[in-house]
Each structure stands twice: as structure tokens, then as C-alpha cells.
PDB file of N, CA and C in Angstrom:
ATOM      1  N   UNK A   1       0.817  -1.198   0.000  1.00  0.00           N
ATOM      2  CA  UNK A   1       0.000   0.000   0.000  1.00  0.00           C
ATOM      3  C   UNK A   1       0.862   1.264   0.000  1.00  0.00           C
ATOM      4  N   UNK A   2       1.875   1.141   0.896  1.00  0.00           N
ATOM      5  CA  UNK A   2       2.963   2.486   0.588  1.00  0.00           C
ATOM      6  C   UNK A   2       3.326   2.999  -0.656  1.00  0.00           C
ATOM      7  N   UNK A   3       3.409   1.792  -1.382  1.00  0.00           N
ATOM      8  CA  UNK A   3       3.890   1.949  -2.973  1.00  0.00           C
ATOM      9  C   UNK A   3       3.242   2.667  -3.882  1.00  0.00           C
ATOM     10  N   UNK A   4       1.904   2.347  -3.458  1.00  0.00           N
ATOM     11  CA  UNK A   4       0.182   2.900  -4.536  1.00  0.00           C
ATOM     12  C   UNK A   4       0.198   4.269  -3.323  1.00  0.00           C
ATOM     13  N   UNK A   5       0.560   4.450  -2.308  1.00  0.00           N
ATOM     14  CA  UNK A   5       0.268   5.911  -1.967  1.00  0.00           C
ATOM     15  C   UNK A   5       1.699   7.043  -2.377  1.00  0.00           C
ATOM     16  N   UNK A   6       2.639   6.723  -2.277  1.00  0.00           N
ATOM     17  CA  UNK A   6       3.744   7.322  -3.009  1.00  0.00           C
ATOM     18  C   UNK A   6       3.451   7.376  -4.232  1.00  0.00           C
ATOM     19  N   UNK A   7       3.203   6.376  -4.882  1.00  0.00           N
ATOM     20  CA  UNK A   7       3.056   6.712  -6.313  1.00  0.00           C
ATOM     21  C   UNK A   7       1.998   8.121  -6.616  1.00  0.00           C
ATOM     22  N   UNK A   8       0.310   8.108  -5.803  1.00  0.00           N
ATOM     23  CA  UNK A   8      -0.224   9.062  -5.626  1.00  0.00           C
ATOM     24  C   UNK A   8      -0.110   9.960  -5.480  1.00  0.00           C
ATOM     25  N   UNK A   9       1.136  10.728  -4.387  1.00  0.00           N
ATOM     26  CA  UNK A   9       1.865  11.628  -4.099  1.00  0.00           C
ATOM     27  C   UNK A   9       2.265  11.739  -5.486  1.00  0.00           C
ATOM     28  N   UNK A  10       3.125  11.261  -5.602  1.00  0.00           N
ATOM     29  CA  UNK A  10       3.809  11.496  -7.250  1.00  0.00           C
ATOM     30  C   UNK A  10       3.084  12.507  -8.201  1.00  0.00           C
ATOM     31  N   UNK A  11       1.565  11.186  -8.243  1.00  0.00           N
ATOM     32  CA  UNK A  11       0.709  12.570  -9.189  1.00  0.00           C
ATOM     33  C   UNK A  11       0.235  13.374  -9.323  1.00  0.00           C
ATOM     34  N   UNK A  12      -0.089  13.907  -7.910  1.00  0.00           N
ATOM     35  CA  UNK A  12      -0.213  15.074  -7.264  1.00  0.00           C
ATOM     36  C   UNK A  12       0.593  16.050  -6.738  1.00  0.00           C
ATOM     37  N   UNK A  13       1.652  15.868  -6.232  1.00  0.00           N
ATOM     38  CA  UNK A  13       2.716  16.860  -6.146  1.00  0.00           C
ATOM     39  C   UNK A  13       3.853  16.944  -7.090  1.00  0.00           C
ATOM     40  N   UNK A  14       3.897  15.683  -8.128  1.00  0.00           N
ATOM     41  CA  UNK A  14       5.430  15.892  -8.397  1.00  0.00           C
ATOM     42  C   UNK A  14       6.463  15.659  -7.721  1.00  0.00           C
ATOM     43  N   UNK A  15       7.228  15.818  -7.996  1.00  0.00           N
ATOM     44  CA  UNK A  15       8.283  15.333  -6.982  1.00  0.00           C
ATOM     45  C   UNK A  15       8.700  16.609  -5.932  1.00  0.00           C
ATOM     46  N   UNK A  16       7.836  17.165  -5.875  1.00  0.00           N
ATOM     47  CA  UNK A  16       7.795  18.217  -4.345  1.00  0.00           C
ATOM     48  C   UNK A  16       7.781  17.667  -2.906  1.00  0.00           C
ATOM     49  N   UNK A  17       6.770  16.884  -2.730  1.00  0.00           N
ATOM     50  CA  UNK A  17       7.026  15.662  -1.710  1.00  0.00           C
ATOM     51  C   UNK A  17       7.225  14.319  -1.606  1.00  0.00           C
ATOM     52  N   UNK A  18       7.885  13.572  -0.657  1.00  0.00           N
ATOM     53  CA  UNK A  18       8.453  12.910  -0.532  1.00  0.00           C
ATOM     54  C   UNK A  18       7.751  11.579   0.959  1.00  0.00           C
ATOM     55  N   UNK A  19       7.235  10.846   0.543  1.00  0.00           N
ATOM     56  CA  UNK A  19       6.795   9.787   1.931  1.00  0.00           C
ATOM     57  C   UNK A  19       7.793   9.110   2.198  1.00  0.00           C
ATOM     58  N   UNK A  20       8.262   9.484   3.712  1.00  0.00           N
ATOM     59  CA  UNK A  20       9.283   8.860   4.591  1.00  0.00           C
ATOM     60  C   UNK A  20       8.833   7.832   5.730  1.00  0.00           C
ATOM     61  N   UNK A  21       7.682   8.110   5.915  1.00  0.00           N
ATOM     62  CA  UNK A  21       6.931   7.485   7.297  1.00  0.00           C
ATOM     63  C   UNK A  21       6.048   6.019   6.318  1.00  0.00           C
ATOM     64  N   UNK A  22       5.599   5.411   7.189  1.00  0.00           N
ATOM     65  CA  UNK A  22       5.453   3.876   6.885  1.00  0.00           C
ATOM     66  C   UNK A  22       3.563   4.991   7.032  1.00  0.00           C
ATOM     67  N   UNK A  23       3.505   4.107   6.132  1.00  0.00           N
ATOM     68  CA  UNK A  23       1.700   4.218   5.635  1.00  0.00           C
ATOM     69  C   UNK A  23       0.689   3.585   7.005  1.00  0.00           C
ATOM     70  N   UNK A  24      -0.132   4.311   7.264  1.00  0.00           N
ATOM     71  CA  UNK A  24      -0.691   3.100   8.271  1.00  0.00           C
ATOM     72  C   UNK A  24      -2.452   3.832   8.036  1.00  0.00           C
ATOM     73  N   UNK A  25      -2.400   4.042   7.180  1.00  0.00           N
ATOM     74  CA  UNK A  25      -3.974   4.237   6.750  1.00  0.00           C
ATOM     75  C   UNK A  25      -4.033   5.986   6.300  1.00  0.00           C
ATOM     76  N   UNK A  26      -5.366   5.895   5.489  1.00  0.00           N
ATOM     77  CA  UNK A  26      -5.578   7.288   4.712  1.00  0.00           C
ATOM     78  C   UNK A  26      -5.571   8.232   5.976  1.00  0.00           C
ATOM     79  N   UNK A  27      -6.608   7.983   7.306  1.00  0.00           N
ATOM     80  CA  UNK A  27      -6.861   8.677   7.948  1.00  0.00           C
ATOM     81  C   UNK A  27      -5.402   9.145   9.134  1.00  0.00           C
ATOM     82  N   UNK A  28      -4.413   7.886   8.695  1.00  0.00           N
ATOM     83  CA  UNK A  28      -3.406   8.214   9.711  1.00  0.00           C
ATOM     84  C   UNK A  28      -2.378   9.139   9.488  1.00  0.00           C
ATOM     85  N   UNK A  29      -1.709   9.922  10.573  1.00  0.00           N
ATOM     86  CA  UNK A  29      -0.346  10.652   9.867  1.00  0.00           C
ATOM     87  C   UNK A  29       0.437  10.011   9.689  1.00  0.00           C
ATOM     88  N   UNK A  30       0.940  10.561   8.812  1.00  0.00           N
ATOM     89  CA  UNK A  30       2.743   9.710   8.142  1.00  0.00           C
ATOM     90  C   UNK A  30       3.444  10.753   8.447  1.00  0.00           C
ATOM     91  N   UNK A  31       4.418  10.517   8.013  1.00  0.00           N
ATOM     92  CA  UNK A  31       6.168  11.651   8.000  1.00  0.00           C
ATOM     93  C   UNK A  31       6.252  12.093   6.185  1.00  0.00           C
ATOM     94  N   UNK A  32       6.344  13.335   5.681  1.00  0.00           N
ATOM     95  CA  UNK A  32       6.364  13.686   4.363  1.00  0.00           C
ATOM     96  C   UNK A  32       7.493  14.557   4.298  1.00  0.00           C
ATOM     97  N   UNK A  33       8.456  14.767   3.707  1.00  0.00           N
ATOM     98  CA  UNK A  33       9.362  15.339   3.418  1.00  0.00           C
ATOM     99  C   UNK A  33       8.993  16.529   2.364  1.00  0.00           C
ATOM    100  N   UNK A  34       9.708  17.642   2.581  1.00  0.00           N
ATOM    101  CA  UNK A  34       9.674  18.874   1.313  1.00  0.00           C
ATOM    102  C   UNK A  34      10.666  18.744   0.474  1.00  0.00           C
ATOM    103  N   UNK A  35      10.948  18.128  -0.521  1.00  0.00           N
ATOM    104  CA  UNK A  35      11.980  18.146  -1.153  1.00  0.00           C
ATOM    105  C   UNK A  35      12.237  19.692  -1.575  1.00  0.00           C
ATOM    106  N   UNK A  36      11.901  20.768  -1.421  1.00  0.00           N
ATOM    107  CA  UNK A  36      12.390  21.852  -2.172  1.00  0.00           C
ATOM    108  C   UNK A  36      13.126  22.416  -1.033  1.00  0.00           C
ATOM    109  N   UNK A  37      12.819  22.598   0.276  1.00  0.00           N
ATOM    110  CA  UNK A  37      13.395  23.362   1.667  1.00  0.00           C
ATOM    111  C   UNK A  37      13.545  21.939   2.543  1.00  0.00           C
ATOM    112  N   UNK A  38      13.707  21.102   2.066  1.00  0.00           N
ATOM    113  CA  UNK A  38      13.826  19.601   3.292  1.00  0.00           C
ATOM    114  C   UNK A  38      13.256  19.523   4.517  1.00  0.00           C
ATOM    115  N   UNK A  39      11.664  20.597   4.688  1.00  0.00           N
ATOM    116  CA  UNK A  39      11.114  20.417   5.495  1.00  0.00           C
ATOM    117  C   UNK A  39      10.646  19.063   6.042  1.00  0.00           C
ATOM    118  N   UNK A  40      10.325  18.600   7.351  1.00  0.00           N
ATOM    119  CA  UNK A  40       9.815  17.117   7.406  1.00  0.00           C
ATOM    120  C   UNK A  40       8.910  17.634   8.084  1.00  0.00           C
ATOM    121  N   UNK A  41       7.043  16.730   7.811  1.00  0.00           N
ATOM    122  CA  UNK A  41       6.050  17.348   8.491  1.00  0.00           C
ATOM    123  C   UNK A  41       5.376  16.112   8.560  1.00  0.00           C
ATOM    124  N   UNK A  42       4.464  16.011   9.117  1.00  0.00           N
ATOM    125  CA  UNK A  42       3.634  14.634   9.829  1.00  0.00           C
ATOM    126  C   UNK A  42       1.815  15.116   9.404  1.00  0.00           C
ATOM    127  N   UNK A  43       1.569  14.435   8.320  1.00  0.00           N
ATOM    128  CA  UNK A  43       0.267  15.143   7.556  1.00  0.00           C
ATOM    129  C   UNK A  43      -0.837  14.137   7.430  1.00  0.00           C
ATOM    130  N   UNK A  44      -2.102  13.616   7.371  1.00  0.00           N
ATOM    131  CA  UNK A  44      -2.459  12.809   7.003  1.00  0.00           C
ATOM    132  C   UNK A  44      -2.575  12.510   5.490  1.00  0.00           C
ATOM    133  N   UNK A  45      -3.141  11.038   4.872  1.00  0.00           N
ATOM    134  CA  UNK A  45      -2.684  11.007   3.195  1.00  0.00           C
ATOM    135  C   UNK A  45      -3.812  11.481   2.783  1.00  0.00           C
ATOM    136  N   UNK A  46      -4.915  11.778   3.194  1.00  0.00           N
ATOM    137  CA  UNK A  46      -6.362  11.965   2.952  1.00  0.00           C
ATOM    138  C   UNK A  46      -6.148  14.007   2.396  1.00  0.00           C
ATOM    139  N   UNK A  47      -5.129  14.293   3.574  1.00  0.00           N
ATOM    140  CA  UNK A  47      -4.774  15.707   2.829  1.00  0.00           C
ATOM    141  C   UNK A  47      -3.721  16.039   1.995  1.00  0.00           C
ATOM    142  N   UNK A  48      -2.975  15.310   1.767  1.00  0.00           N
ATOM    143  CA  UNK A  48      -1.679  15.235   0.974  1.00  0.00           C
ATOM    144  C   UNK A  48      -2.491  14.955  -0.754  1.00  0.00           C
ATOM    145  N   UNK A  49      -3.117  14.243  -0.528  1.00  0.00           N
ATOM    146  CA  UNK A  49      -3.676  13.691  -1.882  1.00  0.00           C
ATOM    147  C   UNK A  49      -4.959  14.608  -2.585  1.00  0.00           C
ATOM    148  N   UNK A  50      -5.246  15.587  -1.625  1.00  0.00           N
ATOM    149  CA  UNK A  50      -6.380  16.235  -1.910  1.00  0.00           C
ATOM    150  C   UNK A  50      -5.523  17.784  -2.568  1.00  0.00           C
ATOM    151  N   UNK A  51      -4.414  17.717  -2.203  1.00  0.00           N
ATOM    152  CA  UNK A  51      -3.026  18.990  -2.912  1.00  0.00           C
ATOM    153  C   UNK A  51      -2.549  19.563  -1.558  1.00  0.00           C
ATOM    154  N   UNK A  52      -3.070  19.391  -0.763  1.00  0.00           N
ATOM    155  CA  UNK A  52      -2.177  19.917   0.678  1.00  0.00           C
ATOM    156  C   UNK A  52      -1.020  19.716   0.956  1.00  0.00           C
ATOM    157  N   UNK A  53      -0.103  20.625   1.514  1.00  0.00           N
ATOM    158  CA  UNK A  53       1.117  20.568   1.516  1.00  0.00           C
ATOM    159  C   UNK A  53       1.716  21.787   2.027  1.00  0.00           C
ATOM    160  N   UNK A  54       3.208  22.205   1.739  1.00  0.00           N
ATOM    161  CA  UNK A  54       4.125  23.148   1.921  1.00  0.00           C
ATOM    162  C   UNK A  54       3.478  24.323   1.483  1.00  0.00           C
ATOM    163  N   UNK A  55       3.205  25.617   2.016  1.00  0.00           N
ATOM    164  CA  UNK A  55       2.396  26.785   1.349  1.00  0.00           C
ATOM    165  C   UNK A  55       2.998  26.869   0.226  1.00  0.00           C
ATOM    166  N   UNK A  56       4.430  26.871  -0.135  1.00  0.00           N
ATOM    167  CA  UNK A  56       5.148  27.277  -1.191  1.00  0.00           C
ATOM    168  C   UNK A  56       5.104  27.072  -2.645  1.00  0.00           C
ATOM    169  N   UNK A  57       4.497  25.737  -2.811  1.00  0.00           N
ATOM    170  CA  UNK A  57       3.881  24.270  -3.563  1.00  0.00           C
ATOM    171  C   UNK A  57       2.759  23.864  -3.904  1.00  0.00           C
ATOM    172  N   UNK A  58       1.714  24.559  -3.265  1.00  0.00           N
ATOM    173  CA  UNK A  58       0.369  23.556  -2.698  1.00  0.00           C
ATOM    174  C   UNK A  58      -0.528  23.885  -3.771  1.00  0.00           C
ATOM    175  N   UNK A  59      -0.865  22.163  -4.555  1.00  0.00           N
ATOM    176  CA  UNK A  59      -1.441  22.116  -5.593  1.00  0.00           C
ATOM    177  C   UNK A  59      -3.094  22.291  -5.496  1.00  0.00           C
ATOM    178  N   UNK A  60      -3.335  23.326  -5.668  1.00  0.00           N
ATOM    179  CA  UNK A  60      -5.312  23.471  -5.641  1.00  0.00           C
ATOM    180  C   UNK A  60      -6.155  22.551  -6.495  1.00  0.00           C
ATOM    181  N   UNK A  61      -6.480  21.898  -6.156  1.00  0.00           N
ATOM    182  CA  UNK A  61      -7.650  20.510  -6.786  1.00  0.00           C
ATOM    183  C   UNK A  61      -8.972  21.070  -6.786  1.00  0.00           C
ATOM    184  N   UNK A  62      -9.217  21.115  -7.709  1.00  0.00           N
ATOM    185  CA  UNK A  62     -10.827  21.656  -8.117  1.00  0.00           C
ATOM    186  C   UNK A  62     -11.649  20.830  -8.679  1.00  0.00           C
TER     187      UNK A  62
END
């Protein structure tokens, strides 16, 4: 499941973020990395996947 949610990330951010933390459900936090400022932040995937993220980055889904 980590694999199919990274990959997700992927298509939604690009390679802006980064999943470091072990997956343990949509509703749970993980560990996400900023690849642009190497921020590390603890987000759930339910908002990561919806374009949430780093203000700097953050893809608006309409």
C-alpha cells in the first residue's frame, strides 16, 4: 500500500514531496518530506492527496 500511496503523491505533487513514514492508513499521519526546503512534516494522506502541503507548492484541486 505504501507503494500505490507514493506513487499518488507522485501525481499530485510531483516530486515536491516525498513519503518517509510507513503508511498506516488514509486517515493516519505519516512523516512527508519537502523536497524543495527539506522540510519534514507529519500530515495525514487523505490531505496530501487532496493537494495539501508546503504553502510554497500547494497544488489546488478543483
Amino acid at each position: 500500500m505504501r507503494v500505490r500511496y507514493a506513487a499518488e503523491v507522485l501525481e499530485v505533487h510531483g516530486d515536491n514531496i516525498e513519503v518517509i513514514g510507513t503508511y498506516k492508513g488514509a486517515r493516519n499521519t505519516t512523516e512527508h518530506k519537502c523536497n524543495s526546503c527539506k522540510n519534514i512534516w507529519e500530515a495525514a494522506p487523505t490531505n496530501i492527496l487532496i493537494g495539501k502541503g508546503e504553502k510554497h507548492y500547494v497544488k489546488v484541486i478543483t
